[in-house]
N, C-alpha and C. Protein backbone atom coordinates (compact mmCIF):
# COMPACT_ATOMS: atom_id res chain seq x y z
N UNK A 1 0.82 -1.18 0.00
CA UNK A 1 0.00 0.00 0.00
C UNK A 1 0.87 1.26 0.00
N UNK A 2 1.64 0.87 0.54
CA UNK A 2 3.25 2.08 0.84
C UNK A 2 3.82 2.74 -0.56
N UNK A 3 3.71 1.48 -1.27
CA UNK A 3 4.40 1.50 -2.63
C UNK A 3 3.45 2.01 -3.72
N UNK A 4 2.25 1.86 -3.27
CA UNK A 4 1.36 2.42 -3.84
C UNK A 4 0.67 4.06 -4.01
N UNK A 5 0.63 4.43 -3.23
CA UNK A 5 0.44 5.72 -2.34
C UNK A 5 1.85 6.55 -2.81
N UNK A 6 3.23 6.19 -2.37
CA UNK A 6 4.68 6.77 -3.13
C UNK A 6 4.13 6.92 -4.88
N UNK A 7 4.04 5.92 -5.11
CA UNK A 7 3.98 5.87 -7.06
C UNK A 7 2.84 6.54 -7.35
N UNK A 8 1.39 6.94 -6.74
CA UNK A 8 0.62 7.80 -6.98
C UNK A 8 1.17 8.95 -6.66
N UNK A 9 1.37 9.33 -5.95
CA UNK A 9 2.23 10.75 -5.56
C UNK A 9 3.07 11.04 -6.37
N UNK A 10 3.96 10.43 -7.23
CA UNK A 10 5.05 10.51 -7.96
C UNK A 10 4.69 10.83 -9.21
N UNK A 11 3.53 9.74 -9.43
CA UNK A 11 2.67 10.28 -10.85
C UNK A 11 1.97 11.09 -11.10
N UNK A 12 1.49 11.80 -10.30
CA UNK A 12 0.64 13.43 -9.84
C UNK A 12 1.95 14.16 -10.23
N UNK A 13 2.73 14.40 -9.35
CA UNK A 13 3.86 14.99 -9.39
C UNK A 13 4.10 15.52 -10.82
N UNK A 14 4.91 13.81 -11.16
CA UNK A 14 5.45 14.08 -12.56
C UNK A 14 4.48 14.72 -13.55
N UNK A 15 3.09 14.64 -13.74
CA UNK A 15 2.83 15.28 -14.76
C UNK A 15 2.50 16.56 -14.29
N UNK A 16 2.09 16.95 -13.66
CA UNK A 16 2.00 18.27 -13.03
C UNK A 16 3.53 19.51 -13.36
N UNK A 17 4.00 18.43 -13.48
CA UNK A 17 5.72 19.31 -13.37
C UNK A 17 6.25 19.08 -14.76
N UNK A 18 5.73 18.19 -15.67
CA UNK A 18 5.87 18.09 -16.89
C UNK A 18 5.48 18.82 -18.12
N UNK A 19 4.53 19.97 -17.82
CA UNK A 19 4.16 20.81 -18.62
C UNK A 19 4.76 21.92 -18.78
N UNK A 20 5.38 21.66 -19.69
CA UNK A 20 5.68 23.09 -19.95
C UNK A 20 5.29 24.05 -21.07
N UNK A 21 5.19 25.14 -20.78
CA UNK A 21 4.24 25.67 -21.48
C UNK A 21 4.83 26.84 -21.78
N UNK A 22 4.71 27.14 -22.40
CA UNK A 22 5.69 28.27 -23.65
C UNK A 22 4.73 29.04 -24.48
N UNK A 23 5.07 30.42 -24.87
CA UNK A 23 4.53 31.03 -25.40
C UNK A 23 5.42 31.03 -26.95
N UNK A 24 4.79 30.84 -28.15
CA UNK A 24 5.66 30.99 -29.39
C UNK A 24 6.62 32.40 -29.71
N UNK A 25 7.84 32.34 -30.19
CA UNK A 25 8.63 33.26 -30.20
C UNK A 25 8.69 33.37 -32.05
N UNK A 26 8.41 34.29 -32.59
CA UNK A 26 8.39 34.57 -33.95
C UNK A 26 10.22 35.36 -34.19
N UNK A 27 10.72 34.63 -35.01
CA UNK A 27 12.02 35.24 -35.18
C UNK A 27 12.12 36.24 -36.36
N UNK A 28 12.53 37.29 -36.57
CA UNK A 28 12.11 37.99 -37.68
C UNK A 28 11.88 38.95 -37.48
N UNK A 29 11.23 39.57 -38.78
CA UNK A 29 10.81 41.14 -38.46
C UNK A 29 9.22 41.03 -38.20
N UNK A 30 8.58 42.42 -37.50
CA UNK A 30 7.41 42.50 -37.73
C UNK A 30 6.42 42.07 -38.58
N UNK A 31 7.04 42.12 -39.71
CA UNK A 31 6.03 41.84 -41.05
C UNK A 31 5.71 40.04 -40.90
N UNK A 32 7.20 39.65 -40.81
CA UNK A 32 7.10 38.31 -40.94
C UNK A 32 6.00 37.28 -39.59
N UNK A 33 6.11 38.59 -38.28
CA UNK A 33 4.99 38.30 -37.32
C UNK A 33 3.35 38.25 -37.88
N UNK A 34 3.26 39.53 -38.75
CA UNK A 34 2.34 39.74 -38.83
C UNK A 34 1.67 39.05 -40.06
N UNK A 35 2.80 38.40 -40.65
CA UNK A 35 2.37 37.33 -41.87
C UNK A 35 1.70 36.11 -41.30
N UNK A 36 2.43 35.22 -40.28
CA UNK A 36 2.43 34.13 -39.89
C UNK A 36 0.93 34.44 -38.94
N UNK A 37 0.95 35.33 -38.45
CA UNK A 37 -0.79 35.54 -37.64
C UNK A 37 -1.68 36.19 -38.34
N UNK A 38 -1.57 36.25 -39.40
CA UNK A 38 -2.28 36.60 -40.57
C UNK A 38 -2.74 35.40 -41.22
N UNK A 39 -1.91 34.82 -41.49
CA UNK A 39 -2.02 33.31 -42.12
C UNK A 39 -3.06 31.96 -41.12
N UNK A 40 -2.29 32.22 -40.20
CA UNK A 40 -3.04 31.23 -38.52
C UNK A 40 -4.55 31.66 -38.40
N UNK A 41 -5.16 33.35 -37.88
CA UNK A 41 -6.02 33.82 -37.48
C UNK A 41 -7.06 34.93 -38.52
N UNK A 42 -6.25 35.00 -39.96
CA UNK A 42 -7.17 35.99 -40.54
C UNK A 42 -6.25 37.59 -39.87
N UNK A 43 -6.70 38.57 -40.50
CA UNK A 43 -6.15 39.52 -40.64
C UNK A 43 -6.45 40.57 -39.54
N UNK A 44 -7.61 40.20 -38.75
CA UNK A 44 -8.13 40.95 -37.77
C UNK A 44 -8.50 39.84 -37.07
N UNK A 45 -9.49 40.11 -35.38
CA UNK A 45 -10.17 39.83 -34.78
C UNK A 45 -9.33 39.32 -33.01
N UNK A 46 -9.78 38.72 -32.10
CA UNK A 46 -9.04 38.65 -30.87
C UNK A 46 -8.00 37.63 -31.22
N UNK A 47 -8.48 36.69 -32.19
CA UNK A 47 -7.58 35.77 -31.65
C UNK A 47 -5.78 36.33 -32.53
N UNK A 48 -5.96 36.82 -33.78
CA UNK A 48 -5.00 37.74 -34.71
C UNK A 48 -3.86 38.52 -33.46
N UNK A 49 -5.00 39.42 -32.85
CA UNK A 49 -4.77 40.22 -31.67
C UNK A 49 -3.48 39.50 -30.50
N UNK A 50 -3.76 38.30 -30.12
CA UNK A 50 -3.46 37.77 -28.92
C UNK A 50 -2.17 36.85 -29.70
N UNK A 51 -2.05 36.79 -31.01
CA UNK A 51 -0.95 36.29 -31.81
C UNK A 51 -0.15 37.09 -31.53
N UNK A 52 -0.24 38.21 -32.11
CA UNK A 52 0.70 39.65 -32.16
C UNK A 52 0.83 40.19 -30.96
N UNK A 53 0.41 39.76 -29.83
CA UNK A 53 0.84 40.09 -28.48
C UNK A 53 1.87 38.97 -27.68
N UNK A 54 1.95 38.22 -28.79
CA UNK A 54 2.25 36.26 -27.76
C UNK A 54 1.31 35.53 -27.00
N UNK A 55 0.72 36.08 -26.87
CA UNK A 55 -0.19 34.98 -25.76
C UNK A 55 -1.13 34.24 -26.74
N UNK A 56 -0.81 33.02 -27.39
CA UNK A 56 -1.76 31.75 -28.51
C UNK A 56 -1.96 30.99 -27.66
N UNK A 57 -1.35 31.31 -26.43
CA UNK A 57 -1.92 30.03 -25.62
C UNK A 57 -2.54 29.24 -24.90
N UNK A 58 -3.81 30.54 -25.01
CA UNK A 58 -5.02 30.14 -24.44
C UNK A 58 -5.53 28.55 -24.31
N UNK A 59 -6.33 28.76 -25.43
CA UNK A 59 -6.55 27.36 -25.91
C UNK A 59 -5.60 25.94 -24.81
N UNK A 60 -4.79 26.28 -25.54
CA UNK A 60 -3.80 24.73 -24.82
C UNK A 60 -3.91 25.11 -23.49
N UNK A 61 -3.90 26.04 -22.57
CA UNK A 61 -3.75 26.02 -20.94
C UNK A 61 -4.80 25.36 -20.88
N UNK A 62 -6.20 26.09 -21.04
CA UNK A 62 -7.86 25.55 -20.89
C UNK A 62 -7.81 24.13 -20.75
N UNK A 63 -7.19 23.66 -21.68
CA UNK A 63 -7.06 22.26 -22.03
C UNK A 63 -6.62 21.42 -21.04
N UNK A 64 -5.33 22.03 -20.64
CA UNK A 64 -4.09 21.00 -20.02
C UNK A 64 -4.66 21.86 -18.75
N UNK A 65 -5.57 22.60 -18.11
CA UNK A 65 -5.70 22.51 -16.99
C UNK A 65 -7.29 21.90 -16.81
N UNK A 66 -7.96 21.57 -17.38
CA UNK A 66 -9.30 20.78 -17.35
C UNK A 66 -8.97 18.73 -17.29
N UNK A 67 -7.74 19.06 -18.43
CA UNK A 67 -6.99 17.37 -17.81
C UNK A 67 -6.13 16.83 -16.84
N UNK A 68 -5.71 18.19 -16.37
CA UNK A 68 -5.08 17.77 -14.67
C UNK A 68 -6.10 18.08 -13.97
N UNK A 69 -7.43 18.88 -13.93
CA UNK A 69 -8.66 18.98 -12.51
C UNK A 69 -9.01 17.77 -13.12
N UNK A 70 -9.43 16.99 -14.06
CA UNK A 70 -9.67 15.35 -13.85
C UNK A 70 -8.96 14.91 -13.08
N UNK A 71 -7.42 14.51 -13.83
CA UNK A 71 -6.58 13.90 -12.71
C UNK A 71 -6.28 14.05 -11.63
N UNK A 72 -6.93 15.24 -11.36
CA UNK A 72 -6.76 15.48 -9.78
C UNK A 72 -7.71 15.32 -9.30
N UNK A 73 -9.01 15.28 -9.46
CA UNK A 73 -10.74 14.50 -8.94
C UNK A 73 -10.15 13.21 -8.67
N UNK A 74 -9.49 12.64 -10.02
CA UNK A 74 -9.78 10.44 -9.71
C UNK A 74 -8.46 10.49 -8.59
N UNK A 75 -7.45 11.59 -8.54
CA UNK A 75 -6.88 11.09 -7.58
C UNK A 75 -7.48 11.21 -5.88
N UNK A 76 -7.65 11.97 -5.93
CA UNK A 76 -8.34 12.76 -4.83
C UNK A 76 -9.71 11.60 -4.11
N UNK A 77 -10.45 11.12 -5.39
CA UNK A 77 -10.97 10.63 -4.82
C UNK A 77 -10.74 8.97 -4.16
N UNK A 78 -9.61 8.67 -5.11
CA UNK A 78 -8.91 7.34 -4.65
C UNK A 78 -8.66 7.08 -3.08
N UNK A 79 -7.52 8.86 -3.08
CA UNK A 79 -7.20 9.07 -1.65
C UNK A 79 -8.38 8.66 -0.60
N UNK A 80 -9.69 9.29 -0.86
CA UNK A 80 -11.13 9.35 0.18
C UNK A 80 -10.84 8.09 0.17
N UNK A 81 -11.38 7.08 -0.53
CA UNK A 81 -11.68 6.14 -0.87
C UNK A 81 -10.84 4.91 0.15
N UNK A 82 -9.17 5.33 0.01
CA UNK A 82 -8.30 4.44 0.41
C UNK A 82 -8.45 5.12 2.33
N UNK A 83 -8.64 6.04 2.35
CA UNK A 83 -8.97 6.48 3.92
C UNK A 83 -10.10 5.89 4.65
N UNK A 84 -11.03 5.77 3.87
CA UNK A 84 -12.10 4.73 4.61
C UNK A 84 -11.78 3.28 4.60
N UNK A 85 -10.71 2.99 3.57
CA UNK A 85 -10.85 1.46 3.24
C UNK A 85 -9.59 1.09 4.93
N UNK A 86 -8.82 2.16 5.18
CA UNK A 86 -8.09 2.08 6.24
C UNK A 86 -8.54 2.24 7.68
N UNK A 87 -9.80 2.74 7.41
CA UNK A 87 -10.60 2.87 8.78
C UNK A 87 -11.69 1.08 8.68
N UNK A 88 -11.83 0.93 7.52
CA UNK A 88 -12.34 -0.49 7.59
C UNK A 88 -11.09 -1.57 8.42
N UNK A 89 -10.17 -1.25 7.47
CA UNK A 89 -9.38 -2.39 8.53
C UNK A 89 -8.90 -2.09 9.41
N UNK A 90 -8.94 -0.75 9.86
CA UNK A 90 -8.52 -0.53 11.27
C UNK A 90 -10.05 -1.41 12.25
N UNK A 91 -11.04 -1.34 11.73
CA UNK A 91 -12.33 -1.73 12.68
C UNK A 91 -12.16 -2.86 11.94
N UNK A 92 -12.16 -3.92 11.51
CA UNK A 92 -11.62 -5.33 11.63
C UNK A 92 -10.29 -5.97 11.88
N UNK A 93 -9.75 -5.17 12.49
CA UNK A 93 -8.29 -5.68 12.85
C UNK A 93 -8.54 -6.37 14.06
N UNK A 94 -9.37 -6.79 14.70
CA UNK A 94 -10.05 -7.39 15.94
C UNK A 94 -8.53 -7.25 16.89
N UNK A 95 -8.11 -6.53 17.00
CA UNK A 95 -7.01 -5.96 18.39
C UNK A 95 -5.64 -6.48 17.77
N UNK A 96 -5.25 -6.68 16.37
CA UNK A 96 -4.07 -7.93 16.03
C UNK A 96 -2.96 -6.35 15.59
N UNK A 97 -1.95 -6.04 16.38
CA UNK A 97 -0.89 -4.50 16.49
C UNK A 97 -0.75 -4.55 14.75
N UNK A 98 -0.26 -5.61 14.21
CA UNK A 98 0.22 -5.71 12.88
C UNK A 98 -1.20 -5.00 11.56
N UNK A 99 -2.01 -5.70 11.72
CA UNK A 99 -3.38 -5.25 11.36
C UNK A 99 -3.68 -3.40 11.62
N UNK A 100 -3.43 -2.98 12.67
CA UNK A 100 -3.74 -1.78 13.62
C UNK A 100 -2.68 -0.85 12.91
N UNK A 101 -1.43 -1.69 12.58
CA UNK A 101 -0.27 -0.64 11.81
C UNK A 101 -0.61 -0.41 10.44
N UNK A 102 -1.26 -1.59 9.61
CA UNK A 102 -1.48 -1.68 8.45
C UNK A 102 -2.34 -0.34 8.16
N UNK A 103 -3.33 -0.95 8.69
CA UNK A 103 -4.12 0.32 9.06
C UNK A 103 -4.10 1.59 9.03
N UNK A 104 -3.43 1.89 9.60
CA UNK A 104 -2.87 3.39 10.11
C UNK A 104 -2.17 3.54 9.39
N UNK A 105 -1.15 3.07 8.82
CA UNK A 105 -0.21 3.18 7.67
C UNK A 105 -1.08 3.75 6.30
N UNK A 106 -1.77 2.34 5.84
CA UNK A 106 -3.16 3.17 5.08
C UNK A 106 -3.84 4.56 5.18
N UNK A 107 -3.90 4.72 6.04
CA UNK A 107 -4.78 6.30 6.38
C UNK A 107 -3.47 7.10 6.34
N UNK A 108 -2.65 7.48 7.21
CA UNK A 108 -1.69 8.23 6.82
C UNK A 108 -1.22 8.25 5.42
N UNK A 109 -0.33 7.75 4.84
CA UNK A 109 -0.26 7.51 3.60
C UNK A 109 -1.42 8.06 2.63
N UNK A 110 -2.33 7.79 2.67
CA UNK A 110 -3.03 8.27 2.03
C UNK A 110 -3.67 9.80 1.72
N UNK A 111 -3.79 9.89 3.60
CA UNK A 111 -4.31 11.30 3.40
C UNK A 111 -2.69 12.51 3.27
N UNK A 112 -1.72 11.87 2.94
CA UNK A 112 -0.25 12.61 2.12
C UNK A 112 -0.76 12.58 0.79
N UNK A 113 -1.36 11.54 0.28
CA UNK A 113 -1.30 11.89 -1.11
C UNK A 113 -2.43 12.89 -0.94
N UNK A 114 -3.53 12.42 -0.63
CA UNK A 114 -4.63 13.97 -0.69
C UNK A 114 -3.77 15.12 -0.32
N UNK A 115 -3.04 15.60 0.52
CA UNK A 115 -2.46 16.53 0.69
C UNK A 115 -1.48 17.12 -0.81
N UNK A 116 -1.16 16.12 -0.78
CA UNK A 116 -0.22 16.55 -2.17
C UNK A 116 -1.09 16.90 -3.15
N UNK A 117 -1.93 16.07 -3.39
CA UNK A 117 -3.05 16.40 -4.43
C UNK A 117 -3.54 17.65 -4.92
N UNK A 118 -3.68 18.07 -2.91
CA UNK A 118 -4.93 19.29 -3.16
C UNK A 118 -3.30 20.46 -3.54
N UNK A 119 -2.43 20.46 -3.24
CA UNK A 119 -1.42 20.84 -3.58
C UNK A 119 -0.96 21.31 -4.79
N UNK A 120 -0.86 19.81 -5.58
CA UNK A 120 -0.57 19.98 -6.84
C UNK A 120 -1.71 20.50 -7.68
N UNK A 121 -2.88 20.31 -7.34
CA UNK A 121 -3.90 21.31 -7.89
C UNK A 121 -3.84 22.97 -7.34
N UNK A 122 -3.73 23.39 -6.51
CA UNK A 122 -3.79 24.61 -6.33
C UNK A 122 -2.45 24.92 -6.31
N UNK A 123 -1.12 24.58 -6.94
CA UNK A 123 -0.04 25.41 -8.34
C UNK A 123 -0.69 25.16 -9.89
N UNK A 124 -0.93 23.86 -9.77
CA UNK A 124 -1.69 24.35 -11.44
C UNK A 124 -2.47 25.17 -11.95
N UNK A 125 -3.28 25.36 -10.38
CA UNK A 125 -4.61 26.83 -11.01
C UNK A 125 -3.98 28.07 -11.23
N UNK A 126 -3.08 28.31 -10.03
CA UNK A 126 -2.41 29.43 -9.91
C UNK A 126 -1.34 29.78 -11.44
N UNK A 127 -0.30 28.92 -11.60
CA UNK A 127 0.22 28.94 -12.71
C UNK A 127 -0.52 29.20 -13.94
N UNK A 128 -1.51 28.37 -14.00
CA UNK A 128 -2.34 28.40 -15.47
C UNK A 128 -3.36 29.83 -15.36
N UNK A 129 -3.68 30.24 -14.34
CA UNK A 129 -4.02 31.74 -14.06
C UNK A 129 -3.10 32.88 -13.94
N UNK A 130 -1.79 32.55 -14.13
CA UNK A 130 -0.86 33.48 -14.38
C UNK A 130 -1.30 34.03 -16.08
N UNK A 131 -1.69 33.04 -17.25
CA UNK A 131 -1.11 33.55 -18.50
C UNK A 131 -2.53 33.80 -19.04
C-alpha cells in the first residue's frame, strides 16, 4: 500500500511538473509576425490580436488545466476512498498490532497523497491563471 500511495504521488507529481508551457517566439521582423498571424487567425479579430501580443496560448492552458482537474478528482478521490478502506481495517483488525499498523499506515499515507493532491492542484490553477 506504501508502494502504492509513493507511485501515486510521484505520478501526480510528474505530470504536473511536466508541462511546460511556452509562449511561441516569432524570429524575424514585424512583417514576418504579422504574416504568420495573418495566415493562422485571418487579418483581424481577438484571436490575430493575442498572436501579435504572444499569448496563442489560451486554448492549450484551458485544455491541459481541465486534464489535470480530472486527474486530480480520480486522484483525490482514490485518496477518500483508500482512507475509509483504512478505517475499515482498522475496525476489523479485531485488536491484532500488525493489522492496527497496516491500518494506520493506510490512512496516513493516504491522506499525504490527498495533501499533495490538493497541492498539486492549487499550483496548477495558480500557474495556469498566471497567463
Amino acid at each position: 500500500m506504501k508502494k502504492f500511495l509513493l507511485s501515486l504521488g510521484a505520478i501526480v507529481l510528474a505530470i504536473t511538473g511536466s508541462f511546460a508551457i511556452t509562449v511561441p517566439c516569432f524570429a524575424g521582423s514585424k512583417e514576418t509576425k504579422e504574416a504568420a498571424c495573418a495566415a493562422a487567425y485571418g487579418d483581424s479579430g481577438p484571436d490575430y490580436n493575442k498572436c501579435m501580443n504572444g499569448s496563442t496560448t489560451d486554448g492549450v492552458l484551458a485544455k491541459v488545466k481541465d486534464i489535470l482537474n480530472v486527474v486530480f478528482l480520480v486522484v483525490g478521490i482514490l485518496a477518500v476512498i483508500m482512507i475509509i478502506v483504512g478505517g475499515i481495517f482498522m475496525m476489523i483488525s479485531a485488536g491484532d498490532p500488525g493489522k492496527i499498523k497496516r491500518a494506520k499506515d493506510t490512512i496516513i499515507y493516504s491522506v499525504i497523497g490527498l495533501i499533495i493532491t490538493l497541492l498539486a492542484f492549487a499550483i496548477v490553477n495558480f500557474v495556469v491563471g498566471m497567463f
